[in-house]
C-alpha atoms as a PDB file:
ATOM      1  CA  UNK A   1      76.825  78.356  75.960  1.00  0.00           C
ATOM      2  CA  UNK A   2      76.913  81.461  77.316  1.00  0.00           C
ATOM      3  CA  UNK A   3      78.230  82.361  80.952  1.00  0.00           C
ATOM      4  CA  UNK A   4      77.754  85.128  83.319  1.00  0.00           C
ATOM      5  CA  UNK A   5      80.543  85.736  84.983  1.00  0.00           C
ATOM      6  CA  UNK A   6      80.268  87.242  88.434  1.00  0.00           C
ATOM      7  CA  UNK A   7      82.781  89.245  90.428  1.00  0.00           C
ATOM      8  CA  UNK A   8      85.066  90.483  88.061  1.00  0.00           C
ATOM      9  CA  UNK A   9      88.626  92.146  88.249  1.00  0.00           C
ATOM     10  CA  UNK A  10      90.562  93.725  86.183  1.00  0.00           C
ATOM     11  CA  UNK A  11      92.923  90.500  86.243  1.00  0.00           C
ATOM     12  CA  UNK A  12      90.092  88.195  84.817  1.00  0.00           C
ATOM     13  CA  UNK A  13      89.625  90.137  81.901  1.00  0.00           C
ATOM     14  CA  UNK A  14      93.653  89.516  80.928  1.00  0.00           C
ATOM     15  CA  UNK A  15      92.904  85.582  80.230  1.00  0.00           C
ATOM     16  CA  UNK A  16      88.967  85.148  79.668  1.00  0.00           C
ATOM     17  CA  UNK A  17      88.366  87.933  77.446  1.00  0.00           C
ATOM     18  CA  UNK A  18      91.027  85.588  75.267  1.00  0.00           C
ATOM     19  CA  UNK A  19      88.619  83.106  75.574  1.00  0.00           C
ATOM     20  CA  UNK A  20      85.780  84.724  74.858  1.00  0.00           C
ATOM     21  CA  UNK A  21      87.143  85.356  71.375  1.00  0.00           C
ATOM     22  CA  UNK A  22      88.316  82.684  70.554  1.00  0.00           C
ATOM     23  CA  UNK A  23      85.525  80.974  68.150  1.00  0.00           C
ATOM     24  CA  UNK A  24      86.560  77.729  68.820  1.00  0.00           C
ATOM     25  CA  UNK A  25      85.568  78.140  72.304  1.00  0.00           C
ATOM     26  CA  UNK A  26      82.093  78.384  72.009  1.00  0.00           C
ATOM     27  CA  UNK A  27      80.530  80.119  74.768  1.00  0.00           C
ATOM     28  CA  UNK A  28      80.121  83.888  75.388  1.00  0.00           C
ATOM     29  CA  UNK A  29      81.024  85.642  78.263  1.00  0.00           C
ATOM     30  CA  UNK A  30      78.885  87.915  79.491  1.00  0.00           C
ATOM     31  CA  UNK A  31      80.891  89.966  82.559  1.00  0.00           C
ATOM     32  CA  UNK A  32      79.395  91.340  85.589  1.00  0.00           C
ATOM     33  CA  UNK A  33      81.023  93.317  88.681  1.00  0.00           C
ATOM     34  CA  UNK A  34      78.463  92.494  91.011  1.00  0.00           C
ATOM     35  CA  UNK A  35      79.925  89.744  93.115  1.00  0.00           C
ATOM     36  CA  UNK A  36      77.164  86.597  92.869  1.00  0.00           C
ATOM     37  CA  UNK A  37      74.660  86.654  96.459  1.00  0.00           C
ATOM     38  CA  UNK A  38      70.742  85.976  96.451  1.00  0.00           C
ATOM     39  CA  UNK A  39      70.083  89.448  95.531  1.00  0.00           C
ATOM     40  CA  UNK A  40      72.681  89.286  92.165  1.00  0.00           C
ATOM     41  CA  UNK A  41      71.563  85.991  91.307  1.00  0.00           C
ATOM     42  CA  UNK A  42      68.747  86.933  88.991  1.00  0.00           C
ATOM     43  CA  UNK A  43      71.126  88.718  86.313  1.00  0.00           C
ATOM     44  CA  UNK A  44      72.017  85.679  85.171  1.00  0.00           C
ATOM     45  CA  UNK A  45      68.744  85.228  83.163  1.00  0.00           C
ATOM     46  CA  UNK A  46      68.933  83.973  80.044  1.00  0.00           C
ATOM     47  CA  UNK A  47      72.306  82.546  80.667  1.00  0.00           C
ATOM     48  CA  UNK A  48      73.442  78.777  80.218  1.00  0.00           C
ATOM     49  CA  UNK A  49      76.171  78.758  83.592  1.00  0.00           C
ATOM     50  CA  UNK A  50      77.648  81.513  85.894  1.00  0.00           C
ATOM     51  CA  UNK A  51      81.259  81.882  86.946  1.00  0.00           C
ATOM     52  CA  UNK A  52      81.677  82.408  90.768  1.00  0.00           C
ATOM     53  CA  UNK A  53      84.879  83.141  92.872  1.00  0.00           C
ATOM     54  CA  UNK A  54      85.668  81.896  96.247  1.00  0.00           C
ATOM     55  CA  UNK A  55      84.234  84.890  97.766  1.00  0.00           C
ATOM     56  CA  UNK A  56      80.643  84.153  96.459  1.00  0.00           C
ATOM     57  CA  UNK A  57      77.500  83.088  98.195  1.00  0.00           C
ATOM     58  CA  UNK A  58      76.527  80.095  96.598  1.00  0.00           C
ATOM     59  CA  UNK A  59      74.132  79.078  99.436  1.00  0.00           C
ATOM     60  CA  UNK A  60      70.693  77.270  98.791  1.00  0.00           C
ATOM     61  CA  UNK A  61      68.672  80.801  98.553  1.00  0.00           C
ATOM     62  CA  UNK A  62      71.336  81.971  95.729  1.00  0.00           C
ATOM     63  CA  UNK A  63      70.931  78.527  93.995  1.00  0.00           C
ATOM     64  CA  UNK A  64      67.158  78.709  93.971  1.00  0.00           C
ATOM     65  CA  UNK A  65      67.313  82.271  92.055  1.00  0.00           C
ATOM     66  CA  UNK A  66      69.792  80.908  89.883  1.00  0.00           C
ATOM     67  CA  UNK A  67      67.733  77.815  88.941  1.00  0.00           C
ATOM     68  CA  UNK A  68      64.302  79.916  88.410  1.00  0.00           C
ATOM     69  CA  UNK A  69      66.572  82.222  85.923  1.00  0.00           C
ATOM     70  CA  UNK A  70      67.564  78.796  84.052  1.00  0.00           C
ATOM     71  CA  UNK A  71      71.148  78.251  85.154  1.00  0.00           C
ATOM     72  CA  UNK A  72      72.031  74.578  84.951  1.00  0.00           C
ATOM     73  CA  UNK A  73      75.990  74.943  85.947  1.00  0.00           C
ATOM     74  CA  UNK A  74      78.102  76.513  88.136  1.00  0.00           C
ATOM     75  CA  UNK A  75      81.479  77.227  87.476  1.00  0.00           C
ATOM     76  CA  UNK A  76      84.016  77.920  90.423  1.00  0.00           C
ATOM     77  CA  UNK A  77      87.032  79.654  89.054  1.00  0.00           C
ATOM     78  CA  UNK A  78      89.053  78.152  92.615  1.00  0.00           C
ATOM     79  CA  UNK A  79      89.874  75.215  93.813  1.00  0.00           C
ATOM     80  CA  UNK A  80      87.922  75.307  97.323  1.00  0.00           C
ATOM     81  CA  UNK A  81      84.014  75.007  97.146  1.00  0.00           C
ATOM     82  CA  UNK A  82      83.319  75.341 101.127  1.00  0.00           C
ATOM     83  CA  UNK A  83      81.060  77.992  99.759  1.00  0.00           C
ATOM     84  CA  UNK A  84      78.929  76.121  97.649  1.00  0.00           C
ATOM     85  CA  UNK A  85      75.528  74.579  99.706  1.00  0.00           C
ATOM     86  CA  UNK A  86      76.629  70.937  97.090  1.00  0.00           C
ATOM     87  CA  UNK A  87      72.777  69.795  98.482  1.00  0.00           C
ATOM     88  CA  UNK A  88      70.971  72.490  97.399  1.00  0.00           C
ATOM     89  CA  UNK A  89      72.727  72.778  94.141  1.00  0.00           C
ATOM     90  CA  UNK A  90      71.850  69.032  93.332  1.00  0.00           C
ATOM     91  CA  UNK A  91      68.245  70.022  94.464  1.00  0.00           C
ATOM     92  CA  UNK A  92      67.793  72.246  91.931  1.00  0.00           C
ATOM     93  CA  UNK A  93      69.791  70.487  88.906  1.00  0.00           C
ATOM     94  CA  UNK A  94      72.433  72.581  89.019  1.00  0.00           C
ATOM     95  CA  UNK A  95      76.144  70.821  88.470  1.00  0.00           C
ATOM     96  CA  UNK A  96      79.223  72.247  89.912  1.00  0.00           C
ATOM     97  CA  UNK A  97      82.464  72.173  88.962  1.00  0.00           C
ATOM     98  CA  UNK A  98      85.428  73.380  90.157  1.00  0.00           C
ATOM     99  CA  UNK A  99      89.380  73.911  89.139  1.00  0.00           C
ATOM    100  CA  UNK A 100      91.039  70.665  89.934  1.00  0.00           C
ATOM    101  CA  UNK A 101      94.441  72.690  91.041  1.00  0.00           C
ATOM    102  CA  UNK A 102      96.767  75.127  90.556  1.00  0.00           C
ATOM    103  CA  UNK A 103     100.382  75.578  90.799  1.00  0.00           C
ATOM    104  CA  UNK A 104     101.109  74.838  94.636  1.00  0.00           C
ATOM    105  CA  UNK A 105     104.400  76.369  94.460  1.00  0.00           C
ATOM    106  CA  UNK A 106     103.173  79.842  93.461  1.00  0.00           C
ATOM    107  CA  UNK A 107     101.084  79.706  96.629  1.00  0.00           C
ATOM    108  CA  UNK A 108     103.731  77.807  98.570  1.00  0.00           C
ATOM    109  CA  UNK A 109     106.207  80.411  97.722  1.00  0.00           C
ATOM    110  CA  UNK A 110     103.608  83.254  98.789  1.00  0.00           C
ATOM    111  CA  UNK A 111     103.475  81.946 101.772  1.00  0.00           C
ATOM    112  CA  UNK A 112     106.897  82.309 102.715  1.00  0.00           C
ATOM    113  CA  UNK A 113     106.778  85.879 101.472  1.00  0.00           C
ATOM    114  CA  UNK A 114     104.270  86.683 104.198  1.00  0.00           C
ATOM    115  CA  UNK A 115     106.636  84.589 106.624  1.00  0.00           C
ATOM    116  CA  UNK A 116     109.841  86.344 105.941  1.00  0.00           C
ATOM    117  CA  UNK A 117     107.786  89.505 105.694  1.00  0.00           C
ATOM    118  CA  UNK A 118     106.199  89.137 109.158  1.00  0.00           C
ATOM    119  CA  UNK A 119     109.982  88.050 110.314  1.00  0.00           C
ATOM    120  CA  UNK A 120     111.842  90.641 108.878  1.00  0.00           C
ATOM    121  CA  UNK A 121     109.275  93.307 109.021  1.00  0.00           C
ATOM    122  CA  UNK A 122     109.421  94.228 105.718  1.00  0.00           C
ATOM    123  CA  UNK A 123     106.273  96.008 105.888  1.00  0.00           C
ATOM    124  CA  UNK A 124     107.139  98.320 108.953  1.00  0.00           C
ATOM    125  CA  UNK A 125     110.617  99.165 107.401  1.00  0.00           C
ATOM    126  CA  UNK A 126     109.078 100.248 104.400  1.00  0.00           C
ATOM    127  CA  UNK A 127     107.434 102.562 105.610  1.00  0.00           C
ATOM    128  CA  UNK A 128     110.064 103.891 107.671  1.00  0.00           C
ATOM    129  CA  UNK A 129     112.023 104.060 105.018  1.00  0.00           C
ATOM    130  CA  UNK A 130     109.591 106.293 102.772  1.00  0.00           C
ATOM    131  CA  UNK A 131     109.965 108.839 105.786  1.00  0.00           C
ATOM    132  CA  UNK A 132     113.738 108.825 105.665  1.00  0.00           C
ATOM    133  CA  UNK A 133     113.911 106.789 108.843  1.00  0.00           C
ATOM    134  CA  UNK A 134     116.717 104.208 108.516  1.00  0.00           C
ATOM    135  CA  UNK A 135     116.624 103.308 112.264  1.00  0.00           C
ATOM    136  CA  UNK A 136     116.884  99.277 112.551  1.00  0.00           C
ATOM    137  CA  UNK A 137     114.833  99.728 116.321  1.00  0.00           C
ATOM    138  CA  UNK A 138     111.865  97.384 115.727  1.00  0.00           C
ATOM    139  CA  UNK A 139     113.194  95.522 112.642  1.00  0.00           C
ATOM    140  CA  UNK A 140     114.786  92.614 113.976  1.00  0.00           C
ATOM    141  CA  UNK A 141     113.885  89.220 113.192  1.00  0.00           C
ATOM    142  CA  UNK A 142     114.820  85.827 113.919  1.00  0.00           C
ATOM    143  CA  UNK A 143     116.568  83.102 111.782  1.00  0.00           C
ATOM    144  CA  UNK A 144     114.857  80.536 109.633  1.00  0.00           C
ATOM    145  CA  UNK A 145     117.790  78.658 109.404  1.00  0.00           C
ATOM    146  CA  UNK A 146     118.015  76.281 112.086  1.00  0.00           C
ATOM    147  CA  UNK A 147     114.263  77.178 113.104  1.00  0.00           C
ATOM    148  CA  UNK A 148     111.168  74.397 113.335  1.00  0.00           C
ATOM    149  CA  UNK A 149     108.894  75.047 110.593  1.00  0.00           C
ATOM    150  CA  UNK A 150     105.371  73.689 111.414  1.00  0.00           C
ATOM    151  CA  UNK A 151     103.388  72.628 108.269  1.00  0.00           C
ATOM    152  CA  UNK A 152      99.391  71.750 108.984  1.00  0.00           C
ATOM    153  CA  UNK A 153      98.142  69.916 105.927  1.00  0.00           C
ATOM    154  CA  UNK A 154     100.615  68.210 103.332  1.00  0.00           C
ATOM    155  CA  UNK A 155      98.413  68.368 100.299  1.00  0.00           C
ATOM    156  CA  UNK A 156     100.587  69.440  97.098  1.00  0.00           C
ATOM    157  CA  UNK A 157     100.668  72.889  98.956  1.00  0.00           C
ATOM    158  CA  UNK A 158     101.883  72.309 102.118  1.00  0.00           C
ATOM    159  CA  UNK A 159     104.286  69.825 100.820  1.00  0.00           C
ATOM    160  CA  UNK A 160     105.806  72.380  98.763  1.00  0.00           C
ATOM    161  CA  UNK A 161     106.096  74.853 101.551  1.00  0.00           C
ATOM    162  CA  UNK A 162     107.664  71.902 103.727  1.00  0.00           C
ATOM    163  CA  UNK A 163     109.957  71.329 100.767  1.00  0.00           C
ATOM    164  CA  UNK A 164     110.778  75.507 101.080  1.00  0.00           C
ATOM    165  CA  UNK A 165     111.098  75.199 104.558  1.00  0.00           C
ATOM    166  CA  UNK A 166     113.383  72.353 104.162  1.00  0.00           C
ATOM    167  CA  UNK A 167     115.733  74.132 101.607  1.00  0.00           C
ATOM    168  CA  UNK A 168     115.845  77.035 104.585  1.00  0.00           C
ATOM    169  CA  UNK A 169     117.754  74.918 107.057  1.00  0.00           C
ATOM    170  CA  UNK A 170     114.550  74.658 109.107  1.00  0.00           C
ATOM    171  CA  UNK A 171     113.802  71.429 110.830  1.00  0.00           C
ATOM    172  CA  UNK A 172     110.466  70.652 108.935  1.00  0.00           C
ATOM    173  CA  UNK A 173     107.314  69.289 111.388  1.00  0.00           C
ATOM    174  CA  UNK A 174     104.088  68.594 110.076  1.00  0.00           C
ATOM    175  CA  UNK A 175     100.667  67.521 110.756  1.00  0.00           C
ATOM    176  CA  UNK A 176      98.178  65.939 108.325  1.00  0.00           C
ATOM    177  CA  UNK A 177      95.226  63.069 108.378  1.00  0.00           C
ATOM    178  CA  UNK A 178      96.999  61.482 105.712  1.00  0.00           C
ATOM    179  CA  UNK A 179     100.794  61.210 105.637  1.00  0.00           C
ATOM    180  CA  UNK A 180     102.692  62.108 102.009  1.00  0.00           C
ATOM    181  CA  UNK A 181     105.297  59.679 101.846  1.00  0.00           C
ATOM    182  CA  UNK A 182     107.364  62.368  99.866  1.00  0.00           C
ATOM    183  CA  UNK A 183     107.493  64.557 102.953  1.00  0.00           C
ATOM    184  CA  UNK A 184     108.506  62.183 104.902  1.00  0.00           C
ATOM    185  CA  UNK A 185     111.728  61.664 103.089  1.00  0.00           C
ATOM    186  CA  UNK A 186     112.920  64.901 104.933  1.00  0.00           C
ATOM    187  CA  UNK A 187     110.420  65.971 107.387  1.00  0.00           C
ATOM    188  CA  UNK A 188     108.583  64.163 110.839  1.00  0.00           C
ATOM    189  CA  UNK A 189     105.148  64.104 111.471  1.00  0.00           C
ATOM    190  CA  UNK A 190     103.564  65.074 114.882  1.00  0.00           C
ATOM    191  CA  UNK A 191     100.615  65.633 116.575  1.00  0.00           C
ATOM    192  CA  UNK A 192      98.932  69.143 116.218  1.00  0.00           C
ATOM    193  CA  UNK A 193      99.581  69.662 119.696  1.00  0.00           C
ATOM    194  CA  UNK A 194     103.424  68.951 119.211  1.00  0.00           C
ATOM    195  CA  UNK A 195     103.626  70.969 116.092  1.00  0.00           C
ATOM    196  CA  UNK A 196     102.234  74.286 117.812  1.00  0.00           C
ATOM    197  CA  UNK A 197     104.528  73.766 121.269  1.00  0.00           C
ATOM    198  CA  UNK A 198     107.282  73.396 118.632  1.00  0.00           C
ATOM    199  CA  UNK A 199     107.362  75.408 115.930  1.00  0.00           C
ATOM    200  CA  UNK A 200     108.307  78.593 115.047  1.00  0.00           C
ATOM    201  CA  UNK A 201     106.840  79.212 112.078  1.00  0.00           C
ATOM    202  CA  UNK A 202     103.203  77.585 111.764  1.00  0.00           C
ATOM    203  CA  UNK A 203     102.009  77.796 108.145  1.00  0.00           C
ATOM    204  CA  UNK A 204      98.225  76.732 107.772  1.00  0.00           C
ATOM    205  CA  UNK A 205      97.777  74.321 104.349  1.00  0.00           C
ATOM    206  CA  UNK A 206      93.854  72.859 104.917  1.00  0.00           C
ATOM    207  CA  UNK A 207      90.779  72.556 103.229  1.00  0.00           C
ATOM    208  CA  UNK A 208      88.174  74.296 105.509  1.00  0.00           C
ATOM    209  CA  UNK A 209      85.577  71.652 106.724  1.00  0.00           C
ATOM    210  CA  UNK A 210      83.374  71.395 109.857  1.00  0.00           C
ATOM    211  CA  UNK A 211      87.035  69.856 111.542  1.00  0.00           C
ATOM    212  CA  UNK A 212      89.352  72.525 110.669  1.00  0.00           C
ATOM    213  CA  UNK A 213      86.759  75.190 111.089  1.00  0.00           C
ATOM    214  CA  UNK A 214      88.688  77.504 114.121  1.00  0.00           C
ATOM    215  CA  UNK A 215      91.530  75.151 114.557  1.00  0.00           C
ATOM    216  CA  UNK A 216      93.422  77.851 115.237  1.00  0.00           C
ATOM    217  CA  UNK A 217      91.458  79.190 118.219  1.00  0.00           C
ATOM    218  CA  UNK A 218      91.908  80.742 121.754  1.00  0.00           C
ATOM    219  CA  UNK A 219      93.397  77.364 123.103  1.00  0.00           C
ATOM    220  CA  UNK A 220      95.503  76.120 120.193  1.00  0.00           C
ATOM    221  CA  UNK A 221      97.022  79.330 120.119  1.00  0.00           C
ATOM    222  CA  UNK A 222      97.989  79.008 123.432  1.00  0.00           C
ATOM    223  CA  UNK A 223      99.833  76.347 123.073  1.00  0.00           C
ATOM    224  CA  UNK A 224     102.074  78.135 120.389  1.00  0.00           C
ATOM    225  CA  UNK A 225     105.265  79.786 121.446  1.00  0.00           C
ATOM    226  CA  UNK A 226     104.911  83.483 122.320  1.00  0.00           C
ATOM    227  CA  UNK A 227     107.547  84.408 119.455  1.00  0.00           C
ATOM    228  CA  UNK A 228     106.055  81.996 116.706  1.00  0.00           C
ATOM    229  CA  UNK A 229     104.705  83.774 113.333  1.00  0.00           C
ATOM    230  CA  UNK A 230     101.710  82.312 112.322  1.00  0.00           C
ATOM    231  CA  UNK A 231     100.390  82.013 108.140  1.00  0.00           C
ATOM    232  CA  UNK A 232      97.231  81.357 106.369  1.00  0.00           C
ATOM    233  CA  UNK A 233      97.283  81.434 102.641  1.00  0.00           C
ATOM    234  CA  UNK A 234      94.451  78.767 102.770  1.00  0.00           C
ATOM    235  CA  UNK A 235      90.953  79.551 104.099  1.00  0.00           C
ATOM    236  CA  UNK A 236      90.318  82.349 106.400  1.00  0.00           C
ATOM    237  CA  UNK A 237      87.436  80.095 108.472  1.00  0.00           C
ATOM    238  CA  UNK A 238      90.426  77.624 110.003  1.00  0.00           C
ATOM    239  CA  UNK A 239      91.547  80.975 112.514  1.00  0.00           C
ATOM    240  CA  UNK A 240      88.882  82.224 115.004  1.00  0.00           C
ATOM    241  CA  UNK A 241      89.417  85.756 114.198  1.00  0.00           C
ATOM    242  CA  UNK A 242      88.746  87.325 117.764  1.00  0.00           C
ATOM    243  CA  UNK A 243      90.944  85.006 119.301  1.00  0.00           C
ATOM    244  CA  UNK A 244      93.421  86.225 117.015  1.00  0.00           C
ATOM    245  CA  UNK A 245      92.930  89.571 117.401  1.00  0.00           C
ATOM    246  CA  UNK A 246      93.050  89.021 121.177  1.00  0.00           C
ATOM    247  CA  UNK A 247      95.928  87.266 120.706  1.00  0.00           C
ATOM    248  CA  UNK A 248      97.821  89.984 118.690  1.00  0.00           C
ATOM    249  CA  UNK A 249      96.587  92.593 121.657  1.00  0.00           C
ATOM    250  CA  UNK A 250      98.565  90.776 124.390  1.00  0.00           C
ATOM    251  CA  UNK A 251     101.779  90.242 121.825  1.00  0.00           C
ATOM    252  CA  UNK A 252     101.308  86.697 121.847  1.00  0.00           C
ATOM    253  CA  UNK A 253     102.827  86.051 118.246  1.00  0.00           C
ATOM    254  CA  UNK A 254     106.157  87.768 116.524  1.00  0.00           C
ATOM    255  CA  UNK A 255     103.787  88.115 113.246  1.00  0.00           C
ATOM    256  CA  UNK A 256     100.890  86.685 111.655  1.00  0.00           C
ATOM    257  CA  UNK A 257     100.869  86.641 107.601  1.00  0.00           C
ATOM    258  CA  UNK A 258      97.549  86.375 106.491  1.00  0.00           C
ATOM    259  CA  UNK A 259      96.287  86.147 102.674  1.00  0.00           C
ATOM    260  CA  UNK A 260      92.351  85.394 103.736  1.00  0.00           C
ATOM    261  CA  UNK A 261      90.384  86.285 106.125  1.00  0.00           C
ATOM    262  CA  UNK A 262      86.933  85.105 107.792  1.00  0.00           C
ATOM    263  CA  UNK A 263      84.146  86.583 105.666  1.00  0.00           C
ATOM    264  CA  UNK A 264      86.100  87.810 102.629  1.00  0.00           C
ATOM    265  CA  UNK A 265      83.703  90.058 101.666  1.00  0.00           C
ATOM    266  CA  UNK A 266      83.243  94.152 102.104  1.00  0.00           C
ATOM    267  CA  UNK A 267      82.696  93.558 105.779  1.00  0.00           C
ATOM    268  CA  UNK A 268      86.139  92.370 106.387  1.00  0.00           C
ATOM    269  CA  UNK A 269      87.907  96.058 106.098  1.00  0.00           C
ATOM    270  CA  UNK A 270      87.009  96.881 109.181  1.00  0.00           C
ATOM    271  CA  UNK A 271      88.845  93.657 110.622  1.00  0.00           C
ATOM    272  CA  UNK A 272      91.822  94.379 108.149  1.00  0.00           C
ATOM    273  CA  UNK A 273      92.564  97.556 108.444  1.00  0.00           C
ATOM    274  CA  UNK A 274      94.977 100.172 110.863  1.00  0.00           C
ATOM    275  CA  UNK A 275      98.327 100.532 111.689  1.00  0.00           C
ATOM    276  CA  UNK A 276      98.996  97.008 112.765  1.00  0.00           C
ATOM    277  CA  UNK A 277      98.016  95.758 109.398  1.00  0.00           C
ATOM    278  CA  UNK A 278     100.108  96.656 106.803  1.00  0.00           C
ATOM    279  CA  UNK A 279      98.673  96.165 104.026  1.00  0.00           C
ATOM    280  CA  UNK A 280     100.426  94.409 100.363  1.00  0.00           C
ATOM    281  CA  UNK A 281      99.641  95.150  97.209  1.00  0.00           C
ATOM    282  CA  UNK A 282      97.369  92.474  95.463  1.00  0.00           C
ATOM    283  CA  UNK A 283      98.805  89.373  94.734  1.00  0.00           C
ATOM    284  CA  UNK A 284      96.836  87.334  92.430  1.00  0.00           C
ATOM    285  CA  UNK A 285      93.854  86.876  95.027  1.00  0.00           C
ATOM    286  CA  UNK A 286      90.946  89.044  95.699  1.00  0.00           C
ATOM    287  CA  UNK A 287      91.382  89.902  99.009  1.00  0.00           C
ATOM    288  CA  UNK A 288      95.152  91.505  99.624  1.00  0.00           C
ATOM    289  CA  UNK A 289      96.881  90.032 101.958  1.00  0.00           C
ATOM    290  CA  UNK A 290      97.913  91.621 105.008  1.00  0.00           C
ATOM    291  CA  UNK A 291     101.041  91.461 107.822  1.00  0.00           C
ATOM    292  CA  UNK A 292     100.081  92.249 111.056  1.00  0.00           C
ATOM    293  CA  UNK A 293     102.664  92.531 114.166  1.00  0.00           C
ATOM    294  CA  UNK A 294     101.480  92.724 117.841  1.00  0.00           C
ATOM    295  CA  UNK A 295     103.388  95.057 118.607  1.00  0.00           C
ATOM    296  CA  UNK A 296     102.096  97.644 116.043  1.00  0.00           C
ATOM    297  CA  UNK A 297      98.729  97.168 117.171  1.00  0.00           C
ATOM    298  CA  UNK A 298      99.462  98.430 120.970  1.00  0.00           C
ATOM    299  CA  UNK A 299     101.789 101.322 119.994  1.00  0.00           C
ATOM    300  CA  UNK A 300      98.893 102.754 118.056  1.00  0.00           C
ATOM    301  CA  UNK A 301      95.675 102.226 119.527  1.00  0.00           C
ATOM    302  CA  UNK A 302      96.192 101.255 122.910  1.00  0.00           C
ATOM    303  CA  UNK A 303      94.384  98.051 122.554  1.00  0.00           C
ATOM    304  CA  UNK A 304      96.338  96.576 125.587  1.00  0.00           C
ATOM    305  CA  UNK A 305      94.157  98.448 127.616  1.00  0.00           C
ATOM    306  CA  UNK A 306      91.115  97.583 126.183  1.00  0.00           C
ATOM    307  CA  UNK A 307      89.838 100.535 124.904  1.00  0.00           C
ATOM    308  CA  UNK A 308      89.535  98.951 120.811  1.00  0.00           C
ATOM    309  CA  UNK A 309      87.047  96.173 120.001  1.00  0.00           C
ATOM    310  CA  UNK A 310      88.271  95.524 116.875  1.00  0.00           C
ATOM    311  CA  UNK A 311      91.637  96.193 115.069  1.00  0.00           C
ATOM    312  CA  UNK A 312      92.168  99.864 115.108  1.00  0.00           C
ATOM    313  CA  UNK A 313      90.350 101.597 112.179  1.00  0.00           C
ATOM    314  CA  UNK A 314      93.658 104.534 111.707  1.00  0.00           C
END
């Protein structure tokens, strides 16, 4: 069999060029930088399957040119498929398969980086530290000990950030469809409503679907508390990202930790970027994730008057 595989970094190369030579294997890997999209699709003639990344357009046009070149399967290197149009892929014979899971503490325990990074402002005092400023003004944070932790979706993910959250002192609240018995051993399950009003840390664990699409929107995020620090390591689809931003502008939240974004694609630096996003190296993902404080944002740009319709591009 031999697969093109689309989107590739540097860190790909480290395990599937293993693979690749490896006889027992017995495919080829043929790799390609070009992320996969309708216009990309048709390098994978005379290929058997093509790799794809959570970042890929694997919509119904993209399928079409991939079935015309002869691709049968579709390989997501990622658990999530919310990218993949499943109809249109069964429509043109294509299977698609996916990685079953991963190790949910690695992204459990990334998570809390970005919280205790938003909290302690790790970011900003880096940087004040590279230019010899050792001033504390603007550093402080808050305590997670003794804090409400607010966990939405207790998959293995979110129950091993609950189970994080838990070994921080925090009292542990957390919303899901489906209760994990597990979780409940040391946590209490609310209603979504409850868990925003409550919690000072929210930490987003769902699967992005037509329900969680925006859950985190201009009204939801009203109910949170002013000081709260909000984190998505899951999809970037379950925040509205202007109501965010608007949020942010008016110093609604005390930081946001984000590790996707809406539209993870080249388009998204613009909505990433500036002084109120400090960026981190890369972690493991594609897209790096950033920390953004409200209060950065209006020092620098003035977007509490206005004047900035997106983040500030400094």
């Amino acid at each position: 069999m031999k697969i093109i595989f689309y989107g590739t970094r540097d860190y790909d190369h480290l395990y599937f060029d293993v693979l690749a030579a490896d006889p027992d294997y017995g495919c080829t890997i043929k790799f390609l930088a070009a992320n996969l999209d309708p216009d990309t699709a048709q390098l994978a003639a005379g290929g058997d399957a093509v790799c794809a990344f959570v970042n890929s357009d694997c919509g119904a046009e993209t399928l079409s040119v991939l079935a015309k070149a002869g691709i049968k399967l579709l390989l997501m290197r990622c658990a999530g498929y919310n990218n993949v149009d499943l109809a249109a892929a069964k429509a043109n014979g294509i299977t698609v398969m996916r990685v079953p899971g991963y190790s949910p503490e690695a992204v459990a325990e990334h998570a809390m980086a970005l919280a205790q990074a938003a909290n302690r402002r790790i970011c900003k005092a880096y940087i004040k530290v590279r230019n010899n400023n050792f001033a504390l003004d603007g550093l402080l944070g808050q305590n997670f000990y003794g804090a409400c932790a607010g966990i939405v979706g207790t998959g293995r993910i979110g129950a091993a950030m609950a189970r994080i959250c838990h070994g921080f002192g925090m009292n542990v609240l957390c919303y899901d469809m489906y209760k994990n018995p597990e979780v409940e051993k040391f946590a209490r399950y609310v209603s979504l409503e409850e868990l925003l009003q409550k919690a000072d840390l929210v930490s987003l664990h769902c699967p992005l679907t037509e329900g969680t699409h925006h859950m985190i929107n201009k009204d939801t995020i009203a109910m949170m508390r002013d000081s709260a620090i909000l984190v998505n390591t899951s999809r970037g689809g379950l925040i509205d990202t202007d109501a965010l931003i608007e949020a942010l502008r008016a110093r609604k939240f005390g930081g946001v930790g984000l590790d996707v974004y809406e539209d993870e694609d080249d388009r998204c630096a613009g909505k990433r970027g500036g002084a109120g996003a400090a960026q981190l190296p890369q972690c493991g993902h594609y897209q790096p994730p950033g920390v953004l404080y409200p209060h950065g944002i209006a020092e620098h740009c003035g977007h509490h008057a206005g004047k900035c319709p997106r983040l500030c591009p400094r």
